[in-house]
N, C-alpha and C. Protein backbone atom coordinates (compact mmCIF):
# COMPACT_ATOMS: atom_id res chain seq x y z
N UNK A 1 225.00 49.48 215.48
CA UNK A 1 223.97 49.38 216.48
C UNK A 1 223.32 50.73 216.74
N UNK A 2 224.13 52.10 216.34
CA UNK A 2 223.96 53.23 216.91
C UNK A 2 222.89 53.80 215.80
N UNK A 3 222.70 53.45 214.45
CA UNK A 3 222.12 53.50 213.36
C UNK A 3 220.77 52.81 213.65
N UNK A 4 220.52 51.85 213.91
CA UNK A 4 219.45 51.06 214.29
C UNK A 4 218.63 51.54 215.43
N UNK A 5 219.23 52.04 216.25
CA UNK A 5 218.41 52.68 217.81
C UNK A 5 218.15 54.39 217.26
N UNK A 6 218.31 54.35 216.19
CA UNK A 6 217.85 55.97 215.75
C UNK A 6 216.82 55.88 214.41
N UNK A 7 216.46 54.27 214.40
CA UNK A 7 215.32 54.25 213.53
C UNK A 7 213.94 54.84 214.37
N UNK A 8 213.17 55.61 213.72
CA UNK A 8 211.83 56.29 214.13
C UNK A 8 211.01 55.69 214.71
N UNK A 9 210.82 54.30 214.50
CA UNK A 9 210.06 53.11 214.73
C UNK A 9 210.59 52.07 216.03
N UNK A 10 212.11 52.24 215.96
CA UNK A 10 212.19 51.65 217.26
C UNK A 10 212.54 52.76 218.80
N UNK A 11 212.50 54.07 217.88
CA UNK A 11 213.04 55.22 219.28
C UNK A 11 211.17 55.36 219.60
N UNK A 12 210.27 54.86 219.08
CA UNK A 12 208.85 54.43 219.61
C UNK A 12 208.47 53.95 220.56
N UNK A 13 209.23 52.79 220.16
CA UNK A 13 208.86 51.66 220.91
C UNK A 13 209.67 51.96 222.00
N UNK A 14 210.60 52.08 221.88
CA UNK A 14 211.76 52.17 223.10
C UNK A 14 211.32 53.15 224.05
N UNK A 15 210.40 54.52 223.81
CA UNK A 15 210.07 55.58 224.67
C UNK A 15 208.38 54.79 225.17
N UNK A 16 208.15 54.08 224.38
CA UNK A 16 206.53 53.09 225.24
C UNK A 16 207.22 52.28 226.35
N UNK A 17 208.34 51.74 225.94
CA UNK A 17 208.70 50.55 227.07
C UNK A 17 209.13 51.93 228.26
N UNK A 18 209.77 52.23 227.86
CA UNK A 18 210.84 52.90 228.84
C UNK A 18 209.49 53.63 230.13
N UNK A 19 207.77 54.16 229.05
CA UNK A 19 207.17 54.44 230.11
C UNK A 19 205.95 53.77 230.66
N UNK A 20 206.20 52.40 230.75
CA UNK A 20 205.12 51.31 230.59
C UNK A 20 205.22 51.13 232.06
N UNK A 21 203.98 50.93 232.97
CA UNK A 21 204.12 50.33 234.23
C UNK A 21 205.00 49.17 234.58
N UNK A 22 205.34 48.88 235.92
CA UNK A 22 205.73 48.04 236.46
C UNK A 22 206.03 46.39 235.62
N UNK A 23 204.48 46.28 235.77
CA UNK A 23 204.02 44.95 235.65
C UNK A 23 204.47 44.64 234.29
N UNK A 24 204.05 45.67 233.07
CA UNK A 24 203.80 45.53 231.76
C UNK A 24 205.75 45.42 231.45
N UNK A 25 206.48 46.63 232.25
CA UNK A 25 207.36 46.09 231.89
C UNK A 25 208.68 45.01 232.19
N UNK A 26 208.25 44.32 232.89
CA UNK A 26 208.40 43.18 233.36
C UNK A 26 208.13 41.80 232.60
N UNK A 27 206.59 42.19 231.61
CA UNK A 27 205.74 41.52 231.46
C UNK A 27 206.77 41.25 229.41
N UNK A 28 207.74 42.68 229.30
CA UNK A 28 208.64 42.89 228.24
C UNK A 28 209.58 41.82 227.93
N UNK A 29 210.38 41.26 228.90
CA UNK A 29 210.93 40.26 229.06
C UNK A 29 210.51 38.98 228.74
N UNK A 30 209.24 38.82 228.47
CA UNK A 30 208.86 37.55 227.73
C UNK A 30 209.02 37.60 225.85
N UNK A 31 208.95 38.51 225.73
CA UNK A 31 209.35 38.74 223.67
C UNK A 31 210.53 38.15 223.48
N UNK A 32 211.65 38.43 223.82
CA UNK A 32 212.85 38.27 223.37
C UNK A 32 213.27 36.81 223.87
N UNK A 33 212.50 36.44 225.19
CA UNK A 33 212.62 34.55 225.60
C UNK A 33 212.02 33.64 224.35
N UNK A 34 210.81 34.49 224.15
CA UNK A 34 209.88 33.52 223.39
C UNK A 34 210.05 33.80 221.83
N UNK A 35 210.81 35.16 221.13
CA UNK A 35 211.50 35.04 219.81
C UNK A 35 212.48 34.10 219.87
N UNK A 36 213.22 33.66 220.54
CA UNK A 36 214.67 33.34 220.83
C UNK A 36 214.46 31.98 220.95
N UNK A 37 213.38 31.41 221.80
CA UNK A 37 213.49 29.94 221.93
C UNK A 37 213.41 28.91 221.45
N UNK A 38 212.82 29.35 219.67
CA UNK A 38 212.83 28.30 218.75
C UNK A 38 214.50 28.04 217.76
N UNK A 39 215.26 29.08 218.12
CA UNK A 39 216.96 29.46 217.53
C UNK A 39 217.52 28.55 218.53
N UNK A 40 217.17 28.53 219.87
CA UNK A 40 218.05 27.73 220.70
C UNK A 40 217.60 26.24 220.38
N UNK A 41 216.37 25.97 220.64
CA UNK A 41 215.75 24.78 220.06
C UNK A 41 217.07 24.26 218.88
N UNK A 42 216.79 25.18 218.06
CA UNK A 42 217.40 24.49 216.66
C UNK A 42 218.63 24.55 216.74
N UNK A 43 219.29 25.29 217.63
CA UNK A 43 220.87 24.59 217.84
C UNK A 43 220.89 23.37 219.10
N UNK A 44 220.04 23.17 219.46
CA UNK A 44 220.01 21.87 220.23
C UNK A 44 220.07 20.84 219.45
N UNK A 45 218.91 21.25 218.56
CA UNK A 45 219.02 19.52 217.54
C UNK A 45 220.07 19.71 216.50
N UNK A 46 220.62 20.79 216.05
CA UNK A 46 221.59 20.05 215.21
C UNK A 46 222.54 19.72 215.79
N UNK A 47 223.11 20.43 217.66
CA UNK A 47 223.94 19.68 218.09
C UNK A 47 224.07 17.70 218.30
N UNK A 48 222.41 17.88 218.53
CA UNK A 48 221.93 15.76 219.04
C UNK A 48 222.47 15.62 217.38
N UNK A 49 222.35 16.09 216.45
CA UNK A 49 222.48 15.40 214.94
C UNK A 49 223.86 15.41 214.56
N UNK A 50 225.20 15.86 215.74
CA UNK A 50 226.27 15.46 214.95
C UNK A 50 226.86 17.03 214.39
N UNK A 51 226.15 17.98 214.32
CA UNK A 51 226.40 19.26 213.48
C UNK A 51 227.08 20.04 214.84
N UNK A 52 227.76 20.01 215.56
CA UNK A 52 228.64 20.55 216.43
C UNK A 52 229.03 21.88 216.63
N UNK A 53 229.51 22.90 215.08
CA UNK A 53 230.15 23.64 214.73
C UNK A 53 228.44 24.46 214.67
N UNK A 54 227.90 24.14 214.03
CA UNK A 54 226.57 25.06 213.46
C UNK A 54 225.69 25.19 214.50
N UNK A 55 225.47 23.83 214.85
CA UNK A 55 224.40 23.71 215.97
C UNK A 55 224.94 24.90 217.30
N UNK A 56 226.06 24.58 217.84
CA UNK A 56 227.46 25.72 218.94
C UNK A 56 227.20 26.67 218.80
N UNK A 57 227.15 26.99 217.18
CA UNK A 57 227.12 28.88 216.79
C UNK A 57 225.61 29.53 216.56
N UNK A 58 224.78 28.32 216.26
CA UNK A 58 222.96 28.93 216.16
C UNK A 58 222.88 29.24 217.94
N UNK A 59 223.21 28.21 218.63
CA UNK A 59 222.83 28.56 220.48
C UNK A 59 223.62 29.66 220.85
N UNK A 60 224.49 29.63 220.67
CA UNK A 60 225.60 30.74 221.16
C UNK A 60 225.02 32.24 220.43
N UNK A 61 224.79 32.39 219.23
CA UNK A 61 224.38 33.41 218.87
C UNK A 61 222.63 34.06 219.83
N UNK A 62 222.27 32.95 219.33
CA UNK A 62 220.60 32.91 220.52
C UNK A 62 220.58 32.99 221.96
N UNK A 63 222.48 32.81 222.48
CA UNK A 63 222.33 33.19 223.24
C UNK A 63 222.78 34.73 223.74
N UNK A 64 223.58 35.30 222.99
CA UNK A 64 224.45 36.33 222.67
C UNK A 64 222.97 37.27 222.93
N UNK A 65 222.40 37.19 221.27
CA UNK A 65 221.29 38.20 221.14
C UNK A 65 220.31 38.36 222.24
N UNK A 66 220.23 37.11 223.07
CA UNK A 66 218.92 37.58 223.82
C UNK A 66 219.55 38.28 225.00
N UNK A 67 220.67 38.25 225.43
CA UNK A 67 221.52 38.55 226.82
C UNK A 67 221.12 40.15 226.12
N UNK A 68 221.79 40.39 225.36
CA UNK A 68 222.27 41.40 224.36
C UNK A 68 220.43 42.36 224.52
N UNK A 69 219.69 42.03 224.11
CA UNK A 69 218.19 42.02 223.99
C UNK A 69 218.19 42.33 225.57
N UNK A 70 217.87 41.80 226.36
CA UNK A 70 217.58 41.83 228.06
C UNK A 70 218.57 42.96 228.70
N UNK A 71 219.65 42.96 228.44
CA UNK A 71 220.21 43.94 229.05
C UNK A 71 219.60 45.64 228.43
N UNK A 72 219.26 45.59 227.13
CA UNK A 72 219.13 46.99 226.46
C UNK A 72 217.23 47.22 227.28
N UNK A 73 216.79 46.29 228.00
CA UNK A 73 215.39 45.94 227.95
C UNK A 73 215.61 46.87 229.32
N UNK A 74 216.68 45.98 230.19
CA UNK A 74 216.88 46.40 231.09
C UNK A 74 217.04 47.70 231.80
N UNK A 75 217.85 48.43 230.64
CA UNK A 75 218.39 49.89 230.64
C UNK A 75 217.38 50.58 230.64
N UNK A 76 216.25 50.25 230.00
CA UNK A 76 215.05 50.83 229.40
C UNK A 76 213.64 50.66 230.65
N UNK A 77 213.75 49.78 231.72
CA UNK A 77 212.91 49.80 232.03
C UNK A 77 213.51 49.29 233.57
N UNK A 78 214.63 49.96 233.87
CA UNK A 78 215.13 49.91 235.82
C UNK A 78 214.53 50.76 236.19
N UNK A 79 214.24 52.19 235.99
CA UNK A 79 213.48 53.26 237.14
C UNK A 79 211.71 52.16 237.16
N UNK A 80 211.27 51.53 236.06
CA UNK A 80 210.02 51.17 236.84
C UNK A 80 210.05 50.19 237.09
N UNK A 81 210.87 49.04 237.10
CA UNK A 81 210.70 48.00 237.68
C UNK A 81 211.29 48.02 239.17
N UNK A 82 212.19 48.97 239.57
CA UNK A 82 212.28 49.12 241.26
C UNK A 82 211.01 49.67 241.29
N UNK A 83 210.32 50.26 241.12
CA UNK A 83 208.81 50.41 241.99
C UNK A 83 208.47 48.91 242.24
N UNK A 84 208.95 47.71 242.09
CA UNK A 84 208.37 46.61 242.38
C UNK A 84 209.14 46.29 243.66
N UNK A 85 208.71 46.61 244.98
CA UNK A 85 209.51 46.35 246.38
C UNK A 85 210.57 44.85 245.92
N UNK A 86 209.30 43.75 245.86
CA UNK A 86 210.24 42.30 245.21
C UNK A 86 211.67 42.33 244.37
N UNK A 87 211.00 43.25 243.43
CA UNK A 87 212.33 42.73 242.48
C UNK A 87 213.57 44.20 242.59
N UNK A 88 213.02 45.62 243.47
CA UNK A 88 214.26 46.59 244.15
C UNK A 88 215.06 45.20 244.98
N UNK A 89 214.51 44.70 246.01
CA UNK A 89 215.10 43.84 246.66
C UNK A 89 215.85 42.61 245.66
N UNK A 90 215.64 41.85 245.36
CA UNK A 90 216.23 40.87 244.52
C UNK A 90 217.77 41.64 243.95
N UNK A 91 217.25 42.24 242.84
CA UNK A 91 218.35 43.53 242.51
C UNK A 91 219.56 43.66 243.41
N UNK A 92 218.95 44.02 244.59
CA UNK A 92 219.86 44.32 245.90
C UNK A 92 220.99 43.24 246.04
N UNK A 93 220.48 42.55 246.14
CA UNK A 93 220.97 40.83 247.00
C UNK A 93 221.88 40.31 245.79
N UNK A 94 221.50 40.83 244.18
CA UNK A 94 222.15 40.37 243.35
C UNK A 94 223.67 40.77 242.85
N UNK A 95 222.79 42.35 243.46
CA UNK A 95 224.28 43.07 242.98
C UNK A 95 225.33 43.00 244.06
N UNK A 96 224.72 42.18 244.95
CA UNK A 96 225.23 42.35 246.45
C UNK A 96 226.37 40.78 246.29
N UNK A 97 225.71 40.08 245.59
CA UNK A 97 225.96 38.91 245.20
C UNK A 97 227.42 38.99 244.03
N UNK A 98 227.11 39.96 242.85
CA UNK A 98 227.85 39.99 242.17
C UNK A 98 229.23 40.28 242.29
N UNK A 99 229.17 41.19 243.74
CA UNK A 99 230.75 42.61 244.26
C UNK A 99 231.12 41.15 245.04
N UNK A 100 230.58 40.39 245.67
CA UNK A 100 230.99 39.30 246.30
C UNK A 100 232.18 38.61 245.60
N UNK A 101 231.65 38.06 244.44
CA UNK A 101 231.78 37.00 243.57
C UNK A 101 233.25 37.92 242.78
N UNK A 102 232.74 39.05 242.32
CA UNK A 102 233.86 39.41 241.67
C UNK A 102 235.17 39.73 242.47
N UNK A 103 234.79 40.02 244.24
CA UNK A 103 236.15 40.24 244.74
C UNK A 103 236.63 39.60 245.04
N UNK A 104 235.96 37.96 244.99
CA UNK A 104 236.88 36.43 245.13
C UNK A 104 237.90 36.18 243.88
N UNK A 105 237.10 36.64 243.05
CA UNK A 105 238.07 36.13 241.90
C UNK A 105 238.94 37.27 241.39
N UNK A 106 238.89 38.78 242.26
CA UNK A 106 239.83 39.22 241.70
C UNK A 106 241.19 38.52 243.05
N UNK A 107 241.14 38.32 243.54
CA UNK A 107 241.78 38.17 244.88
C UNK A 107 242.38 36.73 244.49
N UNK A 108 242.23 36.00 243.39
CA UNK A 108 242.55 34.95 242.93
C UNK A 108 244.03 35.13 242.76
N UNK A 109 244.68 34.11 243.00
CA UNK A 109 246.40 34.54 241.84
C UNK A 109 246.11 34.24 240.87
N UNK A 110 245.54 33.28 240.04
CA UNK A 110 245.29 32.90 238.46
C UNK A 110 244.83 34.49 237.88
N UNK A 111 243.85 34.90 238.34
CA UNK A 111 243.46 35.75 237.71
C UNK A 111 244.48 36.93 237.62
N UNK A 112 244.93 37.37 239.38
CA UNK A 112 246.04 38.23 238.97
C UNK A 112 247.79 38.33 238.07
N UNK A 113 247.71 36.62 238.07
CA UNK A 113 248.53 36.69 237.28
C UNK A 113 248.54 36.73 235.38
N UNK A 114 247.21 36.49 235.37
CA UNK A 114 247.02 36.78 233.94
C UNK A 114 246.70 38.05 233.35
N UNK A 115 246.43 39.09 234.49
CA UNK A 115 245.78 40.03 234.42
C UNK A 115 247.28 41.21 234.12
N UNK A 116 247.98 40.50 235.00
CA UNK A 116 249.65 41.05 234.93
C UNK A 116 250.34 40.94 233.42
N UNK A 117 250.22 39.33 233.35
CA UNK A 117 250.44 38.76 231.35
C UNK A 117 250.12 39.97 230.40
N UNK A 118 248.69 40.01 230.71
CA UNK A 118 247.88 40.79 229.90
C UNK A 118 248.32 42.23 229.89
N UNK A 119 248.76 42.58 230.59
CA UNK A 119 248.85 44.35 231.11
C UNK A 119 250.21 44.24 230.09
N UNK A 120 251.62 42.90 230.66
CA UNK A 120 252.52 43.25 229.94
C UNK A 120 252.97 43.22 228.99
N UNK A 121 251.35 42.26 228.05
CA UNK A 121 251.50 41.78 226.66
C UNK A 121 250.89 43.53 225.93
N UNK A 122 250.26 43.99 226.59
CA UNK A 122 249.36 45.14 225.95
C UNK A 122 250.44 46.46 226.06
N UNK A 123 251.88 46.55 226.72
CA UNK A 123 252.60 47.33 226.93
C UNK A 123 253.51 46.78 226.15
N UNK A 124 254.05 45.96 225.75
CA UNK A 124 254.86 45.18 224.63
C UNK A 124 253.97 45.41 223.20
N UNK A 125 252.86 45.44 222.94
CA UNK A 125 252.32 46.12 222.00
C UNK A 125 252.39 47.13 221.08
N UNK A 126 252.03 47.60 222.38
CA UNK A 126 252.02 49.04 222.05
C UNK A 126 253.63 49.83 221.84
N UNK A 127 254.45 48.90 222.56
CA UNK A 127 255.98 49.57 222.18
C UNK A 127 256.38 49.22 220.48
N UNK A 128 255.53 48.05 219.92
CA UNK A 128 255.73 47.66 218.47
C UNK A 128 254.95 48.98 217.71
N UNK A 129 254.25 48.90 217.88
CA UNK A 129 253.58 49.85 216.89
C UNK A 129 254.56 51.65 216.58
């Protein structure tokens, strides 16, 4: 990935987005919906056709890449999209939303007890090696 973001052509593009107004980059977020939505399409229908395994892995990948896509979009264009009062706020409420959400479920026992599993499977590990 680190090879690819040091092509000449996309450290371009990436320094246009990164200094594109508000609107325009906001307006960024429609490329990667509208590359992406004919891949999801087509794992929809081969899922209706019975193809389960292919159809699963065309959506899942389409969905991977575009998350994958939006977040790097994201990185690239947070100092100007808080100049948008609307979406600083939204942001707010989301991330406000997220510390919520994540301190329910760390506060879970399921979670803490797998989280314990995990700690003592990764210390049993590491004593093999």
């Amino acid at each position: 990935m680190q090879r690819i973001s040091r092509l000449p052509l996309l450290c371009r593009i990436e320094s246009l987005i990164r200094s594109a107004p508000p609107w325009l980059a906001l307006a960024c977020y429609a490329i990667p919906v509208l590359a992406l939505l004919p891949f999801k399409f087509a794992g929809l229908w081969l899922l209706a056709k019975g193809h389960y395994v292919f159809g699963g892995g065309v959506f899942l990948l389409a969905k991977i890449a575009g998350t994958a896509i939006a977040a790097h979009l994201f990185t690239l264009t947070r100092n100007s999209l808080m100049q948008l009062a609307w979406f600083a706020r939204l942001h707010a409420k989301f991330i406000q939303l997220r510390e919520y959400v994540f301190c329910r479920v760390r506060r879970n026992h399921a979670w803490r007890l797998i989280h314990v599993l995990r700690w003592r499977l990764s210390r049993r590990l590491r004593g093999v090696r």
